[in-house]
Protein backbone atom coordinates (compact mmCIF):
# COMPACT_ATOMS: atom_id res chain seq x y z
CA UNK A 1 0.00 0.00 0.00
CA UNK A 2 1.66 3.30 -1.21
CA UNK A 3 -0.42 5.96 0.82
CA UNK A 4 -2.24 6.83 3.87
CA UNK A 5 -3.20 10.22 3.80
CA UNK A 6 -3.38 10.99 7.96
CA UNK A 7 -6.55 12.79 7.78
CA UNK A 8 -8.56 10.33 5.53
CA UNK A 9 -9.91 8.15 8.91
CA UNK A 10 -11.09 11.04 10.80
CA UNK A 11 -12.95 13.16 8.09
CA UNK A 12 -16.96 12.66 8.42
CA UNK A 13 -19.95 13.08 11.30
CA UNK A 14 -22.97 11.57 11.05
CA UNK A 15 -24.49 10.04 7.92
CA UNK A 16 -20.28 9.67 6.65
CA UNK A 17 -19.40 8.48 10.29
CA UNK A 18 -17.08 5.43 10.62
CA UNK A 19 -19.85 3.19 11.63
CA UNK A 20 -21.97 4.29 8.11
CA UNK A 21 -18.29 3.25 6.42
CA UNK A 22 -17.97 -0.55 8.11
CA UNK A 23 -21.70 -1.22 7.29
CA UNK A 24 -20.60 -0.25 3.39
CA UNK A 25 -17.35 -2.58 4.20
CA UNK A 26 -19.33 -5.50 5.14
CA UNK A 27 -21.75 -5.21 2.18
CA UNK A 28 -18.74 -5.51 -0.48
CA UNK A 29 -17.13 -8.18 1.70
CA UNK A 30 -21.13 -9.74 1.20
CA UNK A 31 -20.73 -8.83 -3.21
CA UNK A 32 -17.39 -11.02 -3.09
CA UNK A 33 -14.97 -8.15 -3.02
CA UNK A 34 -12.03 -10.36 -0.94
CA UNK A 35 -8.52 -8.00 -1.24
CA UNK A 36 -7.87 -6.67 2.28
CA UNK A 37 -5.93 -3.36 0.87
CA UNK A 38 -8.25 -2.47 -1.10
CA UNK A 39 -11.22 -2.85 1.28
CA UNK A 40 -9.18 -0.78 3.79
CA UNK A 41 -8.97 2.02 1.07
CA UNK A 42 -12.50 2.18 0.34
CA UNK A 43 -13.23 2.15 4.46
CA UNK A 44 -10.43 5.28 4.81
CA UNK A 45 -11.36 7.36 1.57
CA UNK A 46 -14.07 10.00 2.54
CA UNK A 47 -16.61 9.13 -0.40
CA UNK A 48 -18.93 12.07 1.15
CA UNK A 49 -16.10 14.99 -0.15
CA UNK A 50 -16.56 13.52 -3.85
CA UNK A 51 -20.45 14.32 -3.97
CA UNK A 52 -22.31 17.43 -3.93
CA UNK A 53 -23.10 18.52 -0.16
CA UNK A 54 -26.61 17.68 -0.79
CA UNK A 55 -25.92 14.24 -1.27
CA UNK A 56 -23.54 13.65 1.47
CA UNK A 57 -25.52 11.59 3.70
CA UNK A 58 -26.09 8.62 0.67
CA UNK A 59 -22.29 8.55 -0.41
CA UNK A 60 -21.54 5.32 1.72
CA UNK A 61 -24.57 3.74 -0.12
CA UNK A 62 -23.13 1.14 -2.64
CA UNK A 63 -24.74 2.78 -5.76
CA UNK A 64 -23.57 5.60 -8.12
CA UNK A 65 -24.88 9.11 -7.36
CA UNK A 66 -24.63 11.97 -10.07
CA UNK A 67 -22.44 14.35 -10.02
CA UNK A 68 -23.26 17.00 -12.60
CA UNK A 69 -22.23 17.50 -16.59
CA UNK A 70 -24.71 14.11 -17.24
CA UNK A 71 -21.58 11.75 -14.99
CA UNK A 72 -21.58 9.63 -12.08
CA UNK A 73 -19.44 8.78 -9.46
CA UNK A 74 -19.09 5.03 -9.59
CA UNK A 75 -20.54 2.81 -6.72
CA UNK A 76 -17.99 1.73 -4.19
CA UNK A 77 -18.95 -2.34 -5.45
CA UNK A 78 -17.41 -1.08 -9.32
CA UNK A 79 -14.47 0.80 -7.68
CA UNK A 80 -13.48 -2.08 -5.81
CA UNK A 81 -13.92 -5.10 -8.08
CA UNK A 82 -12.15 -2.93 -10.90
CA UNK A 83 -8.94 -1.76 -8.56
CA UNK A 84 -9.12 -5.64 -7.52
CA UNK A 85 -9.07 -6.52 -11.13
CA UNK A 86 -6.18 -3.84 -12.13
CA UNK A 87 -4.12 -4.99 -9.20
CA UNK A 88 -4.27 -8.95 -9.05
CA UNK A 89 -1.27 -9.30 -11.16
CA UNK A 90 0.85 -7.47 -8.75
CA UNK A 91 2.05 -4.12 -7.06
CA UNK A 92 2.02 -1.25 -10.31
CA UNK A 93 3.91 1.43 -10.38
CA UNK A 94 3.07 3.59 -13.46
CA UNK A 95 -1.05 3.41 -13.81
CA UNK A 96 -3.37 5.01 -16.64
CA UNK A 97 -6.96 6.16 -15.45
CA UNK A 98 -9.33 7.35 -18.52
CA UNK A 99 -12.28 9.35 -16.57
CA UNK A 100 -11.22 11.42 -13.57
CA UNK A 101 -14.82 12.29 -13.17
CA UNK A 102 -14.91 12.83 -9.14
CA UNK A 103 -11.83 12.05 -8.69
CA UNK A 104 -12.58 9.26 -5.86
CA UNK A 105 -11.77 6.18 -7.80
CA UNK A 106 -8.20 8.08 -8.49
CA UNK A 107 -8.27 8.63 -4.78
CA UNK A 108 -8.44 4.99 -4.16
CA UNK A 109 -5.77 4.15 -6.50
CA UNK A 110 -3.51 6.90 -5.47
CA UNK A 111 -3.30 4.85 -2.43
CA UNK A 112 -2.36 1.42 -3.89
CA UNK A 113 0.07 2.58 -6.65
CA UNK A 114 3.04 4.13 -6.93
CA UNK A 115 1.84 6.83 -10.03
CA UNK A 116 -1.64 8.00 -11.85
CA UNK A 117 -2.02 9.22 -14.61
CA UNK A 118 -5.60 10.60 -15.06
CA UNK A 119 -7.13 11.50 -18.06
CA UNK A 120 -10.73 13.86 -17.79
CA UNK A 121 -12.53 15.48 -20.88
CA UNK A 122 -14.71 17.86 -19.04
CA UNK A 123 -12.20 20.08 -17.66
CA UNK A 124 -14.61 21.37 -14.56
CA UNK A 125 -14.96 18.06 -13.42
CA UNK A 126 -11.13 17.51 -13.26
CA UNK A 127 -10.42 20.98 -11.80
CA UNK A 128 -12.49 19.87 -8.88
CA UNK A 129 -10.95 16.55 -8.28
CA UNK A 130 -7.45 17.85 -8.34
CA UNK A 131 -8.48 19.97 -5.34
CA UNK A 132 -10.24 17.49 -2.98
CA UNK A 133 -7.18 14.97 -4.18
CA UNK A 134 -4.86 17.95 -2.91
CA UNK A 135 -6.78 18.49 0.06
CA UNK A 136 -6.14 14.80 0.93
CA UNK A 137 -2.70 15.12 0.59
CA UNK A 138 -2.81 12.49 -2.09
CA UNK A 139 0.29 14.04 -4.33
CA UNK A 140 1.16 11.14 -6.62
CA UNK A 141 -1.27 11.84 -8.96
CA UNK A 142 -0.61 13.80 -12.57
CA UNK A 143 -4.02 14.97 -14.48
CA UNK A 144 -4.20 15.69 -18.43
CA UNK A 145 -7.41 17.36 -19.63
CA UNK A 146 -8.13 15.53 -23.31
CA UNK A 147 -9.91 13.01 -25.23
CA UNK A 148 -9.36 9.74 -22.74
CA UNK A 149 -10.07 7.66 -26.58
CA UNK A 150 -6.30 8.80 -26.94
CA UNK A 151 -4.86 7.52 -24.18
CA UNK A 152 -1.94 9.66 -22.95
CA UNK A 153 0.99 8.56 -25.68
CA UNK A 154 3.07 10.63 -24.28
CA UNK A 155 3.83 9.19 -21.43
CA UNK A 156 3.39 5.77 -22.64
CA UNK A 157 3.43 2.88 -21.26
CA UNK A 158 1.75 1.93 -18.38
CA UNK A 159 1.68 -1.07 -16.34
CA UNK A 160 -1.83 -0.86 -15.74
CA UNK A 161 -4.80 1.24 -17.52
CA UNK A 162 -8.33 1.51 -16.21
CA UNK A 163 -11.90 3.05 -18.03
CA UNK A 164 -14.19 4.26 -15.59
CA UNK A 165 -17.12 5.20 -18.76
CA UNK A 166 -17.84 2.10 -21.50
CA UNK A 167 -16.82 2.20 -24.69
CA UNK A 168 -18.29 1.09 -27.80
CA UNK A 169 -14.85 -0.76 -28.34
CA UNK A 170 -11.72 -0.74 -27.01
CA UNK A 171 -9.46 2.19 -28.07
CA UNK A 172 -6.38 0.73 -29.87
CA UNK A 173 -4.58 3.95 -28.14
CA UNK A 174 -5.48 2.19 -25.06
CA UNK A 175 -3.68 -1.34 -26.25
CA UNK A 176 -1.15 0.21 -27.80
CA UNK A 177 0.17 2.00 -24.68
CA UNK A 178 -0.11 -1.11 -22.46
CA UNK A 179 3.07 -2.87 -21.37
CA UNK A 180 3.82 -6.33 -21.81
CA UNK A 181 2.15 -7.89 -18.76
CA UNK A 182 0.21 -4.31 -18.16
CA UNK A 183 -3.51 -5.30 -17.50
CA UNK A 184 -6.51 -3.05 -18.86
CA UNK A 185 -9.69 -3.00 -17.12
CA UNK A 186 -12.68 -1.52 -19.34
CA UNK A 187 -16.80 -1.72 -19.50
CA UNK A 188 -17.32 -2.05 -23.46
CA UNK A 189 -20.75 -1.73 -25.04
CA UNK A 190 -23.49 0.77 -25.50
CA UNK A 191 -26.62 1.00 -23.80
CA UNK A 192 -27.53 -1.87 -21.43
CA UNK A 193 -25.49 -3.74 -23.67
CA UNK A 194 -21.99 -3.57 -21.50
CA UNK A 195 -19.64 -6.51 -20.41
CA UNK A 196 -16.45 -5.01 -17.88
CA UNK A 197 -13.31 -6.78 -19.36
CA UNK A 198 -9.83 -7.57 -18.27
CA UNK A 199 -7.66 -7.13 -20.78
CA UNK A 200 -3.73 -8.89 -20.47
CA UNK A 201 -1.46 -7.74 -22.38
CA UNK A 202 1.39 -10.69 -22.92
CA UNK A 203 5.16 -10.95 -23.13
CA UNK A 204 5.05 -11.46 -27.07
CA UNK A 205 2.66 -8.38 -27.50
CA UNK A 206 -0.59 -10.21 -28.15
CA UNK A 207 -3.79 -9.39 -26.31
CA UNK A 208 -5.89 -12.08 -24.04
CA UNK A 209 -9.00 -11.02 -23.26
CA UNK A 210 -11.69 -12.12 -20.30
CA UNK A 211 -15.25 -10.99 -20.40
CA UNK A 212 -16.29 -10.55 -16.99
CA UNK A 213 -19.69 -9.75 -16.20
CA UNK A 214 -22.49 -7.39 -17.32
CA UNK A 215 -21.86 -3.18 -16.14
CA UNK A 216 -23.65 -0.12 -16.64
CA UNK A 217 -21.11 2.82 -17.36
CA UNK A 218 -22.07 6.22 -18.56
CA UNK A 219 -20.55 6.14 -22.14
CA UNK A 220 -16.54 7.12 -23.14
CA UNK A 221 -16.62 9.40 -25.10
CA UNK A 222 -14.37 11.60 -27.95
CA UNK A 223 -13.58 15.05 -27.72
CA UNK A 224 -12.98 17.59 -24.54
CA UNK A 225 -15.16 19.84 -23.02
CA UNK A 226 -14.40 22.94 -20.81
């Protein structure tokens, strides 16, 4: 585990106590989520500071809440079964996020890898996740505002790459910039049509793929917005 931000266990009253957090821990223990660092991530990360104040007291529900420009913030279940997914090949050190969004599922992975590298095309959205990440004292974390279809070649490649909106295929930018062994975890299909893969890439630079079970992602898509 890479970080522990001091202040992340004692943020909340009420509705975001500690207690409201175990009761959301035991419920993804309950879906099958097993990995004991990631579990403790989720239970430290202050889910309450990604959503709007009015919907503060739901944010340790497991479901996915809106948070403005037609985007979600993921339910804690999806967080956790994809960082589970991105990380069951090993510790990473250089990860790719497509989808800042709220910047909580960055938050959780901040904590687990050594780098992210977040890609967000609606720049308000990603303005307002670098602060509450900053506020956190989560530091590791390098955003790009841009088309996420692209990847970020630039800094190419990553050890691990994960899609937090579904797209109607998988980006060859995305493949392309995925190191042998580097794993890619994406939700791919349109409508209630989407299947969350895992995505290997191997030592002689072909792809194997695993379809995973059935997701429902708002949808990746191209261009940037302010």
């Amino acid at each position: 585990m890479r970080r522990r931000p001091e202040d992340l266990l004692h943020s909340g009253i009420g509705m975001t106590s500690q207690r409201t957090r175990e009761r959301l821990i035991q419920r993804l223990c309950e879906e099958g989520l097993s990995s004991a660092a990631v579990l403790e991530v989720i239970r430290r990360t202050p889910r309450h500071l990604f959503v709007d104040e009015a919907l503060a007291h739901r944010a340790y529900e497991d479901t996915a809440l809106p948070i403005g420009h037609n985007q979600t913030i993921s339910q804690p279940y999806m967080v956790g079964r994809m960082t589970e997914l991105l990380l069951a090949g090993g510790s990473l050190d250089k990860v790719l996020e497509i989808g800042t969004g709220s910047g909580y599922q960055t938050a959780v992975l901040a904590q687990l890898v050594e780098r992210v590298f977040s890609v967000e095309r609606i720049q308000t959205l990603q303005e307002r996740a670098k602060a509450r990440l900053l506020e956190l004292g989560l530091r590791n974390v390098v955003f790009r505002w841009g088309d996420g279809w692209e990847g970020w070649p630039a800094l190419a490649t990553y050890n691990g790459i994960m899609v937090t909106a579904a797209a109607s295929d998988v980006p060859p930018a995305l493949l392309e910039q995925l190191a042998p062994g580097g794993r890619l975890v994406i939700p791919v299909g349109i409508g209630d049509e989407q299947q969350l893969l895992l995505i290997v890439r191997e030592s002689d630079g072909s792809f194997r793929r695993h379809v995973l079970e059935t997701v429902r992602f708002v949808p990746l898509l191209q261009g940037s917005l302010f």
